[in-house]
N, C-alpha and C. Protein backbone atom coordinates (compact mmCIF):
# COMPACT_ATOMS: atom_id res chain seq x y z
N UNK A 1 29.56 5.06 11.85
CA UNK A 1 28.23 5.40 12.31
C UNK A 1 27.22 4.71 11.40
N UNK A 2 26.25 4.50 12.09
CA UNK A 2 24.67 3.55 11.25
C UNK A 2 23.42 4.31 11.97
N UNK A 3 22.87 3.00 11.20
CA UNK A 3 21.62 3.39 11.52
C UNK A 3 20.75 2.43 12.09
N UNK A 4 19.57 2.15 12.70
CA UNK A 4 19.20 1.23 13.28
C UNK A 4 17.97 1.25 13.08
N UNK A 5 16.95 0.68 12.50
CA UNK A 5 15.60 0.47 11.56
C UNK A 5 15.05 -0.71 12.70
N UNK A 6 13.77 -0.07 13.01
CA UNK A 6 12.86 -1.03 13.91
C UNK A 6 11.97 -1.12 13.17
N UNK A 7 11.11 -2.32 13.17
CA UNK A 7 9.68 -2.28 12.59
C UNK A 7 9.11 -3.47 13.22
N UNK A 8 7.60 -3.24 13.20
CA UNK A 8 6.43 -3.85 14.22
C UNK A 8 5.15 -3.17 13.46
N UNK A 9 4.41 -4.47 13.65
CA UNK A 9 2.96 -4.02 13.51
C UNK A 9 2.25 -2.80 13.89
N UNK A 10 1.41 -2.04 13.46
CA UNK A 10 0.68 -0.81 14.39
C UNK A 10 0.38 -1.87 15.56
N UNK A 11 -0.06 -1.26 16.62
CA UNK A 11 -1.24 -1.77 17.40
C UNK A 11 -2.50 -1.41 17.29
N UNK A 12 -2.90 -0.51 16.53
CA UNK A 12 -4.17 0.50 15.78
C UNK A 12 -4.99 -0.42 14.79
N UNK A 13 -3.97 -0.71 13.48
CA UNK A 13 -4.50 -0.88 12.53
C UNK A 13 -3.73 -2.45 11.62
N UNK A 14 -2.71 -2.89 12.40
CA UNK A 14 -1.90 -4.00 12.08
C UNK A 14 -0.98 -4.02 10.89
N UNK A 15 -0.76 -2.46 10.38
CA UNK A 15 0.42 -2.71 9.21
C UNK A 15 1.83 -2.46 10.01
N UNK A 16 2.73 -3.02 8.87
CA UNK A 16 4.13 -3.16 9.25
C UNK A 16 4.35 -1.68 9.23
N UNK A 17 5.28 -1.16 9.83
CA UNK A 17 5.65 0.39 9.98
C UNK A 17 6.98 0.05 10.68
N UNK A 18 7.74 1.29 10.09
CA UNK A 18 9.35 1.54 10.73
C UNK A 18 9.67 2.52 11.90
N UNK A 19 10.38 2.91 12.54
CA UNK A 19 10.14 3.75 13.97
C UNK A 19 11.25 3.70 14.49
N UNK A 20 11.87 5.25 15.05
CA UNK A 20 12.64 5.33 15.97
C UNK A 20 11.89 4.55 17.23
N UNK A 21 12.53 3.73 17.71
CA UNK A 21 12.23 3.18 19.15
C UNK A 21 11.69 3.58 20.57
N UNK A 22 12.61 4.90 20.07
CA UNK A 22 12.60 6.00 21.59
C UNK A 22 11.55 7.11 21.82
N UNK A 23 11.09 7.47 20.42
CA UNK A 23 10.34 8.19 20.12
C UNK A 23 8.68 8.02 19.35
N UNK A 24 8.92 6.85 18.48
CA UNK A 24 7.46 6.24 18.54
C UNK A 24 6.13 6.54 19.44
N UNK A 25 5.16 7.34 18.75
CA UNK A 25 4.26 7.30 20.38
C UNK A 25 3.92 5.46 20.37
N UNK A 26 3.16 5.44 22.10
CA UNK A 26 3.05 3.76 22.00
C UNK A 26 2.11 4.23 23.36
N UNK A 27 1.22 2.60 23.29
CA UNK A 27 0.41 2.84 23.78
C UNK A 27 0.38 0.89 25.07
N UNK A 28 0.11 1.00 26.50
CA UNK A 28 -0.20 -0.04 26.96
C UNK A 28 -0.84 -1.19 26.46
N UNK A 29 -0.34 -2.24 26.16
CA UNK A 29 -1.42 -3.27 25.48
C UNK A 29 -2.31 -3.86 26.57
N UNK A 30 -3.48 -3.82 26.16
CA UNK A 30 -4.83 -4.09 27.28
C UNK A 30 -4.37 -5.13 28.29
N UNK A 31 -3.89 -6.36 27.57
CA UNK A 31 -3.82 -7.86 28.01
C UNK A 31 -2.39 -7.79 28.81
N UNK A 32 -1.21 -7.48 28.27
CA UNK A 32 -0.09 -8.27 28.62
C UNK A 32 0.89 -6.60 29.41
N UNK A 33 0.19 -5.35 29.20
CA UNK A 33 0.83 -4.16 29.61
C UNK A 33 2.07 -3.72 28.78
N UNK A 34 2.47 -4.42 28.14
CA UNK A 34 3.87 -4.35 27.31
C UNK A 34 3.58 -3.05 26.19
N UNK A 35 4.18 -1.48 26.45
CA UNK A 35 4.02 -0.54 25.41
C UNK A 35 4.23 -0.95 23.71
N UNK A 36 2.92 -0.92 23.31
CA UNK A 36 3.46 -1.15 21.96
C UNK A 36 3.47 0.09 20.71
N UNK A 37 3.98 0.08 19.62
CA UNK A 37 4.00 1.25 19.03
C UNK A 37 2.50 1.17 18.00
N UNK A 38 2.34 2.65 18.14
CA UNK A 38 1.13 2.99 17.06
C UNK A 38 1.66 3.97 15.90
N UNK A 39 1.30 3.67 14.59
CA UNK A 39 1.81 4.05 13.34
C UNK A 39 1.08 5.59 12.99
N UNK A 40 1.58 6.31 12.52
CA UNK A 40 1.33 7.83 11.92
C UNK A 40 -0.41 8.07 11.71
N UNK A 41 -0.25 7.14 10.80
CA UNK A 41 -2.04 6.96 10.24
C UNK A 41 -2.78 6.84 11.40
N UNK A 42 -2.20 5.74 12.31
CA UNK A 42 -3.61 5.65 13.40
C UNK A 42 -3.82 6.94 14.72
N UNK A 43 -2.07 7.75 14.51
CA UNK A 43 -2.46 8.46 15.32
C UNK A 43 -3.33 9.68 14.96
N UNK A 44 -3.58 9.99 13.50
CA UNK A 44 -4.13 11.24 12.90
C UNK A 44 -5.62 10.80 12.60
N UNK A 45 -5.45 9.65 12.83
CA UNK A 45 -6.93 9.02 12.66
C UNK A 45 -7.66 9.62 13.84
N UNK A 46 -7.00 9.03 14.94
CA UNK A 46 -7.48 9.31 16.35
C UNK A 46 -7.83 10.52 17.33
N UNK A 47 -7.04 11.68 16.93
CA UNK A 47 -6.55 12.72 17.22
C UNK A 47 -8.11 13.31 16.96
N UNK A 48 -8.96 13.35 16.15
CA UNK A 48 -9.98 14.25 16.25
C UNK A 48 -10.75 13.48 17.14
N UNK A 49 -10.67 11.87 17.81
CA UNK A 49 -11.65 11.74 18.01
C UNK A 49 -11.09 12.04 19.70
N UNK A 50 -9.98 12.43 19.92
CA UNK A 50 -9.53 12.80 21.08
C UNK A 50 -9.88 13.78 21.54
N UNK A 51 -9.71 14.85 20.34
CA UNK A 51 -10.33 16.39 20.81
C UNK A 51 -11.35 16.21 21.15
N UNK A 52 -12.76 15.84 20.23
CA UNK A 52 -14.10 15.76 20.31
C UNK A 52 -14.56 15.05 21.97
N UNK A 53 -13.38 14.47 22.40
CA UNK A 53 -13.81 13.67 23.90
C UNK A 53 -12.82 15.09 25.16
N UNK A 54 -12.39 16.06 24.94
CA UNK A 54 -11.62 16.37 25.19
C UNK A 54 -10.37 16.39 25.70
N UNK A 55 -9.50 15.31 25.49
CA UNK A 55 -8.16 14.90 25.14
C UNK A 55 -7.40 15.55 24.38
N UNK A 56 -5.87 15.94 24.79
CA UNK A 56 -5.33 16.19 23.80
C UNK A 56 -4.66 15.59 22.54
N UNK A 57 -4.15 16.20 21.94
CA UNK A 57 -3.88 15.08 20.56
C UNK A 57 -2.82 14.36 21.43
N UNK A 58 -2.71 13.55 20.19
CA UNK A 58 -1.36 12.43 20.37
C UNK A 58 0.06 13.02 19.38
N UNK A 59 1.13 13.86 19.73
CA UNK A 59 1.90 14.84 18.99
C UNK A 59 3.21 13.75 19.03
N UNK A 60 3.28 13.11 17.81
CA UNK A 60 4.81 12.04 17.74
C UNK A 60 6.08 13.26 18.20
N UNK A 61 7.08 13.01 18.49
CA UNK A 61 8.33 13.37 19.13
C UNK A 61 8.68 13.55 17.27
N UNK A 62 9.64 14.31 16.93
CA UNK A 62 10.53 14.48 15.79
C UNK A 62 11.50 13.57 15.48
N UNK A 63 10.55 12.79 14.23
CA UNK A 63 12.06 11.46 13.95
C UNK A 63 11.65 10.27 14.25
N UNK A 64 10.03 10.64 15.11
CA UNK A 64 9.44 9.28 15.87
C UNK A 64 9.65 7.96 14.37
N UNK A 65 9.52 8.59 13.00
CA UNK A 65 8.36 7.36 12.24
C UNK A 65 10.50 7.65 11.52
N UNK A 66 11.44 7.98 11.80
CA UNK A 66 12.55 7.92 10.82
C UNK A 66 13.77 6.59 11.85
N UNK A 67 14.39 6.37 10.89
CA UNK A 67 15.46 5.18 11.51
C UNK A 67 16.40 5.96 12.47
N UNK A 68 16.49 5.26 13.86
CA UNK A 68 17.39 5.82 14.66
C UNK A 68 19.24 5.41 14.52
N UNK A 69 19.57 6.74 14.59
CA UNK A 69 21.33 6.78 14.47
C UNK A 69 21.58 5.36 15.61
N UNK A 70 22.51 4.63 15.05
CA UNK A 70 22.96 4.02 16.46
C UNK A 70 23.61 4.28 17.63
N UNK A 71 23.99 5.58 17.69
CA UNK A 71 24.73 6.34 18.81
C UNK A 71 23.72 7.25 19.88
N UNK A 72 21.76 6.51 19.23
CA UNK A 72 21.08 7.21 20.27
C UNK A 72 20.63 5.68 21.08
N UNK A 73 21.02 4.44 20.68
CA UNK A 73 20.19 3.39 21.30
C UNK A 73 21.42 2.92 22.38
């Protein structure tokens, strides 16, 4: 058994960040539609300004930002 480590730019804020795949929140990219992932920081960034518009937060899945087992991909 392993483990399987993804990493990609935010789409938020452009740092490198690691991510379960499956669970990552991610968001449509404007231009090309292709879901891309958004990093911890940008989602807690965002989250008040979601409420304040009334949106709900953005709540990552458990494990979203940890390396996925290879027996979930």
């Amino acid at each position: 058994m392993g483990y399987f480590i993804v990493t990609s730019s935010c789409f938020g804020c452009g740092r490198l960040f690691s991510f379960h795949p499956h669970k990552v929140p991610s968001l449509p990219h404007p231009t090309t539609g292709e879901r891309v992932p958004v990093c911890l920081a940008c989602v807690e960034h965002v989250n008040p300004m979601r409420a304040k518009n009334g949106l709900p937060p953005i709540v990552p899945l458990p494990g979203a930002y940890d390396p996925a087992d290879e027996s979930e991909l």
